[in-house]
PDB file of N, CA and C in Angstrom:
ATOM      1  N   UNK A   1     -28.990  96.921 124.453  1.00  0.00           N
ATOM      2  CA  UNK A   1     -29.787  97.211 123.272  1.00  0.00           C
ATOM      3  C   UNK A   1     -31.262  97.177 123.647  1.00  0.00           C
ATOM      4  N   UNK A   2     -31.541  97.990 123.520  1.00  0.00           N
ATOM      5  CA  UNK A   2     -33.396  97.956 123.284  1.00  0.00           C
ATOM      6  C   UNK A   2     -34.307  98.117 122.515  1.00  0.00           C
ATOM      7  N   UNK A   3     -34.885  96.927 121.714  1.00  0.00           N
ATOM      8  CA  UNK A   3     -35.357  96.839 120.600  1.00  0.00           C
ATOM      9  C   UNK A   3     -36.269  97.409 120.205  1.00  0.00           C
ATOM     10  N   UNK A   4     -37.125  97.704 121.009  1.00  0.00           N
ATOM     11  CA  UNK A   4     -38.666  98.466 121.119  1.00  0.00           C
ATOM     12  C   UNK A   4     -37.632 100.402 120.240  1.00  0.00           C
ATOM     13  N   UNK A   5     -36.648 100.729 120.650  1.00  0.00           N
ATOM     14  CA  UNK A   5     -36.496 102.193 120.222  1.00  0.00           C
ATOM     15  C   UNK A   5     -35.758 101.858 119.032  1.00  0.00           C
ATOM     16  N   UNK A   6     -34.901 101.012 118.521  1.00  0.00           N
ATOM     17  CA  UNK A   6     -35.035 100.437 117.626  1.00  0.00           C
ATOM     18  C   UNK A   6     -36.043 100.825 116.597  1.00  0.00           C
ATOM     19  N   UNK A   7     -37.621  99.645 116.730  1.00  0.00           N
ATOM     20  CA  UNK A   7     -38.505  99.382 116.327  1.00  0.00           C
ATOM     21  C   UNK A   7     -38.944 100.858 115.960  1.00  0.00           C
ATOM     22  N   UNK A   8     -39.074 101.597 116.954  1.00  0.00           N
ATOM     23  CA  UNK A   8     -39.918 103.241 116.842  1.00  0.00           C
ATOM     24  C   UNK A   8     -38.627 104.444 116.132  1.00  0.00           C
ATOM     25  N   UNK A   9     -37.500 103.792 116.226  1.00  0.00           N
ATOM     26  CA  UNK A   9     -36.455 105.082 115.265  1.00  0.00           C
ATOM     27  C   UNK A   9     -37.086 104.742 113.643  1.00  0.00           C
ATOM     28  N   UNK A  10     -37.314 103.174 113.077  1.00  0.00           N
ATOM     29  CA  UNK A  10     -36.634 102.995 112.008  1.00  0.00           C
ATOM     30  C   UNK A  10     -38.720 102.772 111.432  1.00  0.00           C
ATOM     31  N   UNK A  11     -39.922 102.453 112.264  1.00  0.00           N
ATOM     32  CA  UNK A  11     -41.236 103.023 111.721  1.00  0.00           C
ATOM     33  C   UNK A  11     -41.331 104.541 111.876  1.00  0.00           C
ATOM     34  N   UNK A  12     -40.300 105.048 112.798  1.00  0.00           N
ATOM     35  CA  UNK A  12     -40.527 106.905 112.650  1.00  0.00           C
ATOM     36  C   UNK A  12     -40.338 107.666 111.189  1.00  0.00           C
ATOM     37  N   UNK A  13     -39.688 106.574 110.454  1.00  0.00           N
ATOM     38  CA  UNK A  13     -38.938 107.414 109.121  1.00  0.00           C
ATOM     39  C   UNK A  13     -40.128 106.907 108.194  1.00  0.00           C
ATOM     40  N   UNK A  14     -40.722 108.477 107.528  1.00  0.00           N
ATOM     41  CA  UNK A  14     -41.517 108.868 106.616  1.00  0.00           C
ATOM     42  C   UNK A  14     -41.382 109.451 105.295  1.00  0.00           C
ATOM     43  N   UNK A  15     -39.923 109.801 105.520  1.00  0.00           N
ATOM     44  CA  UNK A  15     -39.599 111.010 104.079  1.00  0.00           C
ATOM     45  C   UNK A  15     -39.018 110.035 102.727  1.00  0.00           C
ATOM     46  N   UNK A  16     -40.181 109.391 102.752  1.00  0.00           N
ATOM     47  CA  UNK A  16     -39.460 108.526 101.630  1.00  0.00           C
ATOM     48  C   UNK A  16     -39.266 109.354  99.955  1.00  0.00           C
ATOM     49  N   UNK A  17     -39.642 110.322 100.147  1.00  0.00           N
ATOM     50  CA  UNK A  17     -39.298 111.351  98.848  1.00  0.00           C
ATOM     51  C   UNK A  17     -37.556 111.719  99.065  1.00  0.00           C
ATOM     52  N   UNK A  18     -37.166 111.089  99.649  1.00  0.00           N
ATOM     53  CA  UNK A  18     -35.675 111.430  99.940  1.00  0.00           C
ATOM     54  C   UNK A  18     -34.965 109.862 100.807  1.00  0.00           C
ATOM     55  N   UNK A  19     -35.039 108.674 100.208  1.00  0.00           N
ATOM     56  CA  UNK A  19     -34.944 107.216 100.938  1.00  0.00           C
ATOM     57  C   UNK A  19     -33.258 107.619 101.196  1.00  0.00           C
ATOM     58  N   UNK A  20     -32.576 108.292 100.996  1.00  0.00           N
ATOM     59  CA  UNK A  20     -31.259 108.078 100.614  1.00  0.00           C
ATOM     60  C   UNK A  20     -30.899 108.164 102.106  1.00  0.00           C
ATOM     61  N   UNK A  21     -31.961 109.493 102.754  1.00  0.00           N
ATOM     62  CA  UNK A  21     -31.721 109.392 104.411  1.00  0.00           C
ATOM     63  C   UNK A  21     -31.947 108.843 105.608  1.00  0.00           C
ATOM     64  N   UNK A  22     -32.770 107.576 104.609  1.00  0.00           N
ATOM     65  CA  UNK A  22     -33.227 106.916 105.773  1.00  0.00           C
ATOM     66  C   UNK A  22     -32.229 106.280 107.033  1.00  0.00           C
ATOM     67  N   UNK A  23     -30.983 105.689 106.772  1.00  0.00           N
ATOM     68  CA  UNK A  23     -30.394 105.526 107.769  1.00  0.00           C
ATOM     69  C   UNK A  23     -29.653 106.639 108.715  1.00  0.00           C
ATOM     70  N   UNK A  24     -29.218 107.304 107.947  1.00  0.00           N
ATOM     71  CA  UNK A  24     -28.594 108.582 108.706  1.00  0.00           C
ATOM     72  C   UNK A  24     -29.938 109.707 109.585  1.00  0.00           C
ATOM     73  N   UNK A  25     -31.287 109.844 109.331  1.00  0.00           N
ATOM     74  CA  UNK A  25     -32.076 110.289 109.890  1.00  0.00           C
ATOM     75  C   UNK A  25     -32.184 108.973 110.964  1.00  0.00           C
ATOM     76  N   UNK A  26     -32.141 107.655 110.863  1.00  0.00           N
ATOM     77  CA  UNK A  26     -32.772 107.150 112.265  1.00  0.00           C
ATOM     78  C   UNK A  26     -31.760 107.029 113.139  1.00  0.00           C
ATOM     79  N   UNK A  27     -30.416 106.601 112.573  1.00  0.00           N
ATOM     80  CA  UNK A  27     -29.230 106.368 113.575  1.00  0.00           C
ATOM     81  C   UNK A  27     -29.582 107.603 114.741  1.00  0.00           C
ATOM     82  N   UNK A  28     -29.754 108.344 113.727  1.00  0.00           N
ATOM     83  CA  UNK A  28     -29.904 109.990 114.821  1.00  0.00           C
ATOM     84  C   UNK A  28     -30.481 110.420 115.318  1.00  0.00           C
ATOM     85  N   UNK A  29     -31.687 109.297 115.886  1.00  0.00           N
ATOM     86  CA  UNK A  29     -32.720 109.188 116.860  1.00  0.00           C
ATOM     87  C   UNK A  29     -31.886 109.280 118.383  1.00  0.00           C
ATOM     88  N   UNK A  30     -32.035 110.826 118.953  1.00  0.00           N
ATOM     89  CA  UNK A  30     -31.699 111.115 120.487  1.00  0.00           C
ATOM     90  C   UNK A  30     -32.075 110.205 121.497  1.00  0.00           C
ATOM     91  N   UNK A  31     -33.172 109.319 121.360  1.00  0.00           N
ATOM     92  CA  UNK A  31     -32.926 108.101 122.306  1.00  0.00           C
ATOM     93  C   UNK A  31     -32.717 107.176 122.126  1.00  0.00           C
ATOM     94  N   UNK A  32     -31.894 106.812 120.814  1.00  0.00           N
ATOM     95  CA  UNK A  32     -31.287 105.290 121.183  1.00  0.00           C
ATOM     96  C   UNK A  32     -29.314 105.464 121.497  1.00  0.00           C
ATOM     97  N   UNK A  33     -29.443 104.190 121.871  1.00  0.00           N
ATOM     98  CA  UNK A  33     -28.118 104.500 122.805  1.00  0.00           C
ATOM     99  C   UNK A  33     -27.316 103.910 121.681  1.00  0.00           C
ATOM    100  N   UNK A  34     -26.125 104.224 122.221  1.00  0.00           N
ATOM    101  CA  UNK A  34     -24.844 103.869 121.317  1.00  0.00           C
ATOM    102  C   UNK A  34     -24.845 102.169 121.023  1.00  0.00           C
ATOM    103  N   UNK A  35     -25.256 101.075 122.436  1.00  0.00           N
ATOM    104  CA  UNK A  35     -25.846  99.917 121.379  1.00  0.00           C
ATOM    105  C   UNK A  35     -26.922 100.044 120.517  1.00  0.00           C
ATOM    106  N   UNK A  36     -28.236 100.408 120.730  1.00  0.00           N
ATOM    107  CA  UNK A  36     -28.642 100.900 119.883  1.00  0.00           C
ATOM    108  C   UNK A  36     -28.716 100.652 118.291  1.00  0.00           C
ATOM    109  N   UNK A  37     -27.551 102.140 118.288  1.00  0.00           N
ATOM    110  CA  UNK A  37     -26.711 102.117 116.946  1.00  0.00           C
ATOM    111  C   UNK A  37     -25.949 100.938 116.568  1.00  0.00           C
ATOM    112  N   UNK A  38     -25.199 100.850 117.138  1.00  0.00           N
ATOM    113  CA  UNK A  38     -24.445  99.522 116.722  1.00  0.00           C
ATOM    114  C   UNK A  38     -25.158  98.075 116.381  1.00  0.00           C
ATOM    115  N   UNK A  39     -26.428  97.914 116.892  1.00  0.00           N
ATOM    116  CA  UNK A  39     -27.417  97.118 116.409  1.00  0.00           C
ATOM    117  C   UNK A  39     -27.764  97.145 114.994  1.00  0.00           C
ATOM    118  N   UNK A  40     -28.032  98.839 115.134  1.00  0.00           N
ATOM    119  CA  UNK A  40     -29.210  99.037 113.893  1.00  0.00           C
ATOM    120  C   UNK A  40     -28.219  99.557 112.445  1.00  0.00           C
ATOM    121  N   UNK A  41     -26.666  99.568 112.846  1.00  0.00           N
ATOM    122  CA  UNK A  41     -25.878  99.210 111.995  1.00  0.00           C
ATOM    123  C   UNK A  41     -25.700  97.913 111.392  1.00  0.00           C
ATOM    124  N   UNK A  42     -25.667  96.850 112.091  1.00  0.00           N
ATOM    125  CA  UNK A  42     -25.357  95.324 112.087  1.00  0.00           C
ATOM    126  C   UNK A  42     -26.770  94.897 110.853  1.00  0.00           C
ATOM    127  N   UNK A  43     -28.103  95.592 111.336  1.00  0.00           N
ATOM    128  CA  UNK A  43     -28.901  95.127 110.717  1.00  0.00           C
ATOM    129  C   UNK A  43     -28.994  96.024 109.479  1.00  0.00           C
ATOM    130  N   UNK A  44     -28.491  97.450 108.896  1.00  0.00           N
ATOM    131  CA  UNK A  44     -28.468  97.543 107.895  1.00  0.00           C
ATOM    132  C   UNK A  44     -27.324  97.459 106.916  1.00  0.00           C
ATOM    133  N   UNK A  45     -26.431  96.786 107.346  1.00  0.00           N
ATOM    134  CA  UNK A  45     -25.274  95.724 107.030  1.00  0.00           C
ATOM    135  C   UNK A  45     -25.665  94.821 106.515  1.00  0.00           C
ATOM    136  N   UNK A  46     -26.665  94.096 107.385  1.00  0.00           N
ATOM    137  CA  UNK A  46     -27.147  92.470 106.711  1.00  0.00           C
ATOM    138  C   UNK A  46     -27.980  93.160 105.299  1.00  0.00           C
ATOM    139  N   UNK A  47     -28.865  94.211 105.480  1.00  0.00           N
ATOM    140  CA  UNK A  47     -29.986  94.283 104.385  1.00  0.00           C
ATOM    141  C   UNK A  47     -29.359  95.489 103.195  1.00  0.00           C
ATOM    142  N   UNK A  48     -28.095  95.020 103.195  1.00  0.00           N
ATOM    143  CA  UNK A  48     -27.645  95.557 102.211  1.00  0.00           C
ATOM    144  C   UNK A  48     -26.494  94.959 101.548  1.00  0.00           C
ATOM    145  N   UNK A  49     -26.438  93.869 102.209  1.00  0.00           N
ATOM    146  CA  UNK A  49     -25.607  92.825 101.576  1.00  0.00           C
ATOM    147  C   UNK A  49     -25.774  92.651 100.065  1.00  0.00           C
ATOM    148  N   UNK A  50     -24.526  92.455  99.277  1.00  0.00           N
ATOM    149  CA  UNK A  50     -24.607  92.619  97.890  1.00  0.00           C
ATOM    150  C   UNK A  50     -24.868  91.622  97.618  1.00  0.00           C
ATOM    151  N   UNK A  51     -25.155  90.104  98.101  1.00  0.00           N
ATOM    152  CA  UNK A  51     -25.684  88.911  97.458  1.00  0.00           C
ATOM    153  C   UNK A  51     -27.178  88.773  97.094  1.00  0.00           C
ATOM    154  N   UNK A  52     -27.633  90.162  98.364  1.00  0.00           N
ATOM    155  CA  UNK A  52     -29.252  89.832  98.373  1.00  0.00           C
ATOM    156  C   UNK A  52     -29.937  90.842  97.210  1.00  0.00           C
ATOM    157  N   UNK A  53     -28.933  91.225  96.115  1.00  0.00           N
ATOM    158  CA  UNK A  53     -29.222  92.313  95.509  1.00  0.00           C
ATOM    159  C   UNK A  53     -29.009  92.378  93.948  1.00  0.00           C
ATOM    160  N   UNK A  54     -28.256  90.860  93.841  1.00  0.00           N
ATOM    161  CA  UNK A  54     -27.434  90.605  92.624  1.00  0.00           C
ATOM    162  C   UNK A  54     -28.553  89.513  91.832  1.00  0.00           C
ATOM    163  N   UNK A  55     -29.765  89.631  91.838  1.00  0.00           N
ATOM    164  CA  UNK A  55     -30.718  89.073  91.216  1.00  0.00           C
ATOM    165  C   UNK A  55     -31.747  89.898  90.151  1.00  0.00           C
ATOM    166  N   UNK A  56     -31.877  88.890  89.320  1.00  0.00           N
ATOM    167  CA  UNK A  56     -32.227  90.151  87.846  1.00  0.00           C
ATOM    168  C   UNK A  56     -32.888  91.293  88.559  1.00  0.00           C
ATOM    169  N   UNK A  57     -34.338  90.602  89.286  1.00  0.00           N
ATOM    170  CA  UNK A  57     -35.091  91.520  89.748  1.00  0.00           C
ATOM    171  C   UNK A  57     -35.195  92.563  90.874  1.00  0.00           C
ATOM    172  N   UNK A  58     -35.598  93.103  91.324  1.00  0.00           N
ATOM    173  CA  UNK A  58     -35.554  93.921  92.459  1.00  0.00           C
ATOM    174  C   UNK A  58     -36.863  93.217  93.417  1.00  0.00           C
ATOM    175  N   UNK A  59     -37.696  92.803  93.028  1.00  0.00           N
ATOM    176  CA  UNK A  59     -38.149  92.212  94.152  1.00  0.00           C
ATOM    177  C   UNK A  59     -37.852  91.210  94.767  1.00  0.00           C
ATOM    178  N   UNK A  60     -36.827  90.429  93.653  1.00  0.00           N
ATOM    179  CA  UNK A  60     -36.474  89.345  94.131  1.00  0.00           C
ATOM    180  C   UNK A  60     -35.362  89.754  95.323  1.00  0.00           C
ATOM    181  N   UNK A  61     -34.607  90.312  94.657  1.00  0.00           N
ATOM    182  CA  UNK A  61     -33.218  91.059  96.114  1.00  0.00           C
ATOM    183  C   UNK A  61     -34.093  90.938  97.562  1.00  0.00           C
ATOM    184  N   UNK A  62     -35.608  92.239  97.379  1.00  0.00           N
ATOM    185  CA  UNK A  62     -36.270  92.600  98.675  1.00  0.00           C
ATOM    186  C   UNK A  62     -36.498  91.437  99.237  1.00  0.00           C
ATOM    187  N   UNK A  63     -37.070  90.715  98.424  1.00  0.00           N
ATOM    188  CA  UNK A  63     -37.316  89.179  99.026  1.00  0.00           C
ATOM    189  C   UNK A  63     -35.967  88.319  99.779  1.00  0.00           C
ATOM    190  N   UNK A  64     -34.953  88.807  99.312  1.00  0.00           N
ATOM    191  CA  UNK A  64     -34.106  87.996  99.930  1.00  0.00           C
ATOM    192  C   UNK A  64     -33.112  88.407 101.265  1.00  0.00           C
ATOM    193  N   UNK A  65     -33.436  89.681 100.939  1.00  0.00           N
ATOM    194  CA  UNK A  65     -33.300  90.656 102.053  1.00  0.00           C
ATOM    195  C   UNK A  65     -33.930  90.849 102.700  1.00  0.00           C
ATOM    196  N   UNK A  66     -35.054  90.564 103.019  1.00  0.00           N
ATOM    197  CA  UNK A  66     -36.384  90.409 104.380  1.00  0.00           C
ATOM    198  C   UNK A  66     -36.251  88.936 104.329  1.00  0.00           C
ATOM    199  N   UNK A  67     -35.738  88.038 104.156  1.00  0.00           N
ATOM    200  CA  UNK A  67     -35.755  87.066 104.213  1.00  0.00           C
ATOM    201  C   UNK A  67     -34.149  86.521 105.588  1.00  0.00           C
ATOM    202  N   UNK A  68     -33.677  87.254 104.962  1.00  0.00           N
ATOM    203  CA  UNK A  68     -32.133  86.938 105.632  1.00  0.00           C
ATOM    204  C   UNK A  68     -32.340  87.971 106.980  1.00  0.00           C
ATOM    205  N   UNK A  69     -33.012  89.449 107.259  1.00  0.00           N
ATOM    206  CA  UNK A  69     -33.331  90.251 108.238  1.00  0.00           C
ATOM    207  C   UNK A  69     -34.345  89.130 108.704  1.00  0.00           C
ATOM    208  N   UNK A  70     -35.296  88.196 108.619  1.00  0.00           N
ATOM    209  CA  UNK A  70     -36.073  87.760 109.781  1.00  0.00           C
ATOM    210  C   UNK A  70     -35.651  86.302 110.121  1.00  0.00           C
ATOM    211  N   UNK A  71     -34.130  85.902 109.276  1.00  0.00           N
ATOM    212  CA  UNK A  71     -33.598  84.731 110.300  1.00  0.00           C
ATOM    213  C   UNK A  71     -32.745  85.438 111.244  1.00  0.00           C
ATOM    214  N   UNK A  72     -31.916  86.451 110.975  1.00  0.00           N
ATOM    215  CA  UNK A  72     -30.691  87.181 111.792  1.00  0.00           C
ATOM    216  C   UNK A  72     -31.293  88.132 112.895  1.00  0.00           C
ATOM    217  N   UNK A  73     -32.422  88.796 112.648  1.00  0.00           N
ATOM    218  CA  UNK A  73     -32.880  89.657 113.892  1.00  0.00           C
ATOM    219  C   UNK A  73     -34.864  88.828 113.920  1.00  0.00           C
ATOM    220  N   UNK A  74     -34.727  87.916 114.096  1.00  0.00           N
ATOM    221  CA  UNK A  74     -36.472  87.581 114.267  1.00  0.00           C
ATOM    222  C   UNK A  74     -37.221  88.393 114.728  1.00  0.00           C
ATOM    223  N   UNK A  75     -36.507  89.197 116.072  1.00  0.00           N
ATOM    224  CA  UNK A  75     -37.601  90.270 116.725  1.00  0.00           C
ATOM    225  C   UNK A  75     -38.072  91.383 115.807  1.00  0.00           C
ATOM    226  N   UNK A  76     -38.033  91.531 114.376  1.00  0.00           N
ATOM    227  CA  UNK A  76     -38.164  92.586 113.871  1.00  0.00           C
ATOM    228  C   UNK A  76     -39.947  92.712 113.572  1.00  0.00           C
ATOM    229  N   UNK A  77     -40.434  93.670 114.045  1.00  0.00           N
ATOM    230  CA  UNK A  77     -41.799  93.619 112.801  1.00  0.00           C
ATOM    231  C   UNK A  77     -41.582  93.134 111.723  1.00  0.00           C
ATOM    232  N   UNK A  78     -42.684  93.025 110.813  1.00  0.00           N
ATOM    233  CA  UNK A  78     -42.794  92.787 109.602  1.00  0.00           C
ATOM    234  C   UNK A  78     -42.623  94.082 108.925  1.00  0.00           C
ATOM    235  N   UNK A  79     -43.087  95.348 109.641  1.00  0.00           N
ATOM    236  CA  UNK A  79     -43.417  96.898 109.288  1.00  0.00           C
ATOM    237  C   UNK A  79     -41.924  97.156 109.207  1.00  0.00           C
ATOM    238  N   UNK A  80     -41.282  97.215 110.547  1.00  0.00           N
ATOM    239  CA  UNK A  80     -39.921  97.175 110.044  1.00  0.00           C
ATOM    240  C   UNK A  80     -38.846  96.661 109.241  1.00  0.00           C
ATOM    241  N   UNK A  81     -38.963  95.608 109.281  1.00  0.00           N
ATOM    242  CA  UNK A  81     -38.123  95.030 108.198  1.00  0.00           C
ATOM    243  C   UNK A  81     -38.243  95.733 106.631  1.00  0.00           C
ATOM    244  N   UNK A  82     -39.901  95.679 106.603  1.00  0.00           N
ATOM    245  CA  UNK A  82     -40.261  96.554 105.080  1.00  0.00           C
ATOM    246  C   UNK A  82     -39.372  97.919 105.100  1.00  0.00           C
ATOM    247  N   UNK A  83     -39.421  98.828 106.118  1.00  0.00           N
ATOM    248  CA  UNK A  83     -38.745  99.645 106.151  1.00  0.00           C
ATOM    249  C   UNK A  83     -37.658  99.266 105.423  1.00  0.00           C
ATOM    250  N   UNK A  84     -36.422  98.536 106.289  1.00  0.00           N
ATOM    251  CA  UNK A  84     -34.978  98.117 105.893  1.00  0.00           C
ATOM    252  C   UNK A  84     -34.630  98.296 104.580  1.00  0.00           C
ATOM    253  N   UNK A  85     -35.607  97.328 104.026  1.00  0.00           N
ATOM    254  CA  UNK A  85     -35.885  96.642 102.923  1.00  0.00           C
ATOM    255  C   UNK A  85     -35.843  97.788 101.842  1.00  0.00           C
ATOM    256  N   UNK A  86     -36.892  98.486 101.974  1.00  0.00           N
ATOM    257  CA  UNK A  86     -37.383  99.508 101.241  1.00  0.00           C
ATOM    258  C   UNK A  86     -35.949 100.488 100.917  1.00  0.00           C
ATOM    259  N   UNK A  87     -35.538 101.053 102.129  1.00  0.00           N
ATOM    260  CA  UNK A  87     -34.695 101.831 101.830  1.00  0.00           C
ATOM    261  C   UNK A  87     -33.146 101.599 101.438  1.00  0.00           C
ATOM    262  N   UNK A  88     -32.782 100.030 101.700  1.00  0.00           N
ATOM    263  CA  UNK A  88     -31.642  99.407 100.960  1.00  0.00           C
ATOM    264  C   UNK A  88     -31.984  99.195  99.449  1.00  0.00           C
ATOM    265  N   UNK A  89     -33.140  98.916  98.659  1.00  0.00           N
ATOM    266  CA  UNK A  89     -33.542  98.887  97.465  1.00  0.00           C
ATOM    267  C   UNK A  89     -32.943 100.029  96.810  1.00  0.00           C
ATOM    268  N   UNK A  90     -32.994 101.532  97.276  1.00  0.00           N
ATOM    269  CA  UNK A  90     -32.710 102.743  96.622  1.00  0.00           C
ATOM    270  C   UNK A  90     -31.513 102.436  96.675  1.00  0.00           C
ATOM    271  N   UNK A  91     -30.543 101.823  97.538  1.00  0.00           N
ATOM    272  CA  UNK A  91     -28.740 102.013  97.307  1.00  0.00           C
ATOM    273  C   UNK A  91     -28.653 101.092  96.032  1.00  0.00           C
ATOM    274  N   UNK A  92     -29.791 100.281  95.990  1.00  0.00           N
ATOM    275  CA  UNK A  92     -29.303  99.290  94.763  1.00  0.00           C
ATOM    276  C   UNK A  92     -30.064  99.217  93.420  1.00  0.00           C
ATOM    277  N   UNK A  93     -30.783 100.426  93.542  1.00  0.00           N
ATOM    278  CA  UNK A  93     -31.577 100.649  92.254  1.00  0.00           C
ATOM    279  C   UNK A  93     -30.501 101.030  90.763  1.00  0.00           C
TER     280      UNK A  93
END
């Protein structure tokens, strides 16, 4: 796994007028490798966990979902994680 392409698939994604693609546009970043993927599955697994989502509010969820992404993957930016974050919010809006 190499976190750094990771890091640059999932700050590459801009089209937030369309969040729905955010995972399927980065998985499908040509240079990350098949761990990689399987990483950056694991981590949008965790940030879409339905516990972190089942709170009146929606910021509260984000909060608990960047919260649980920076005990389980620490190496994450802060930029990234917002990413995560951001675009698991739309599955649970």
């Amino acid at each position: 796994m190499n976190e750094s392409k990771i890091i640059a698939a999932v700050d590459a994604f801009t089209r937030w007028n369309r969040p729905w693609e955010f995972y399927e546009i980065t998985k499908a970043h040509v240079f990350l490798s098949n761990d990689d993927r399987a990483e950056l599955a694991e981590i949008w697994k965790e940030v879409c966990r339905a516990d972190h989502w089942m709170h009146p509010l929606l910021s509260q969820g984000a909060a608990a979902a960047d919260q649980s992404l920076t005990a389980r993957f620490p190496w994450l930016p802060s930029k990234t994680r917002a990413q995560f974050v951001n675009a698991a919010s739309y599955q649970w809006r």
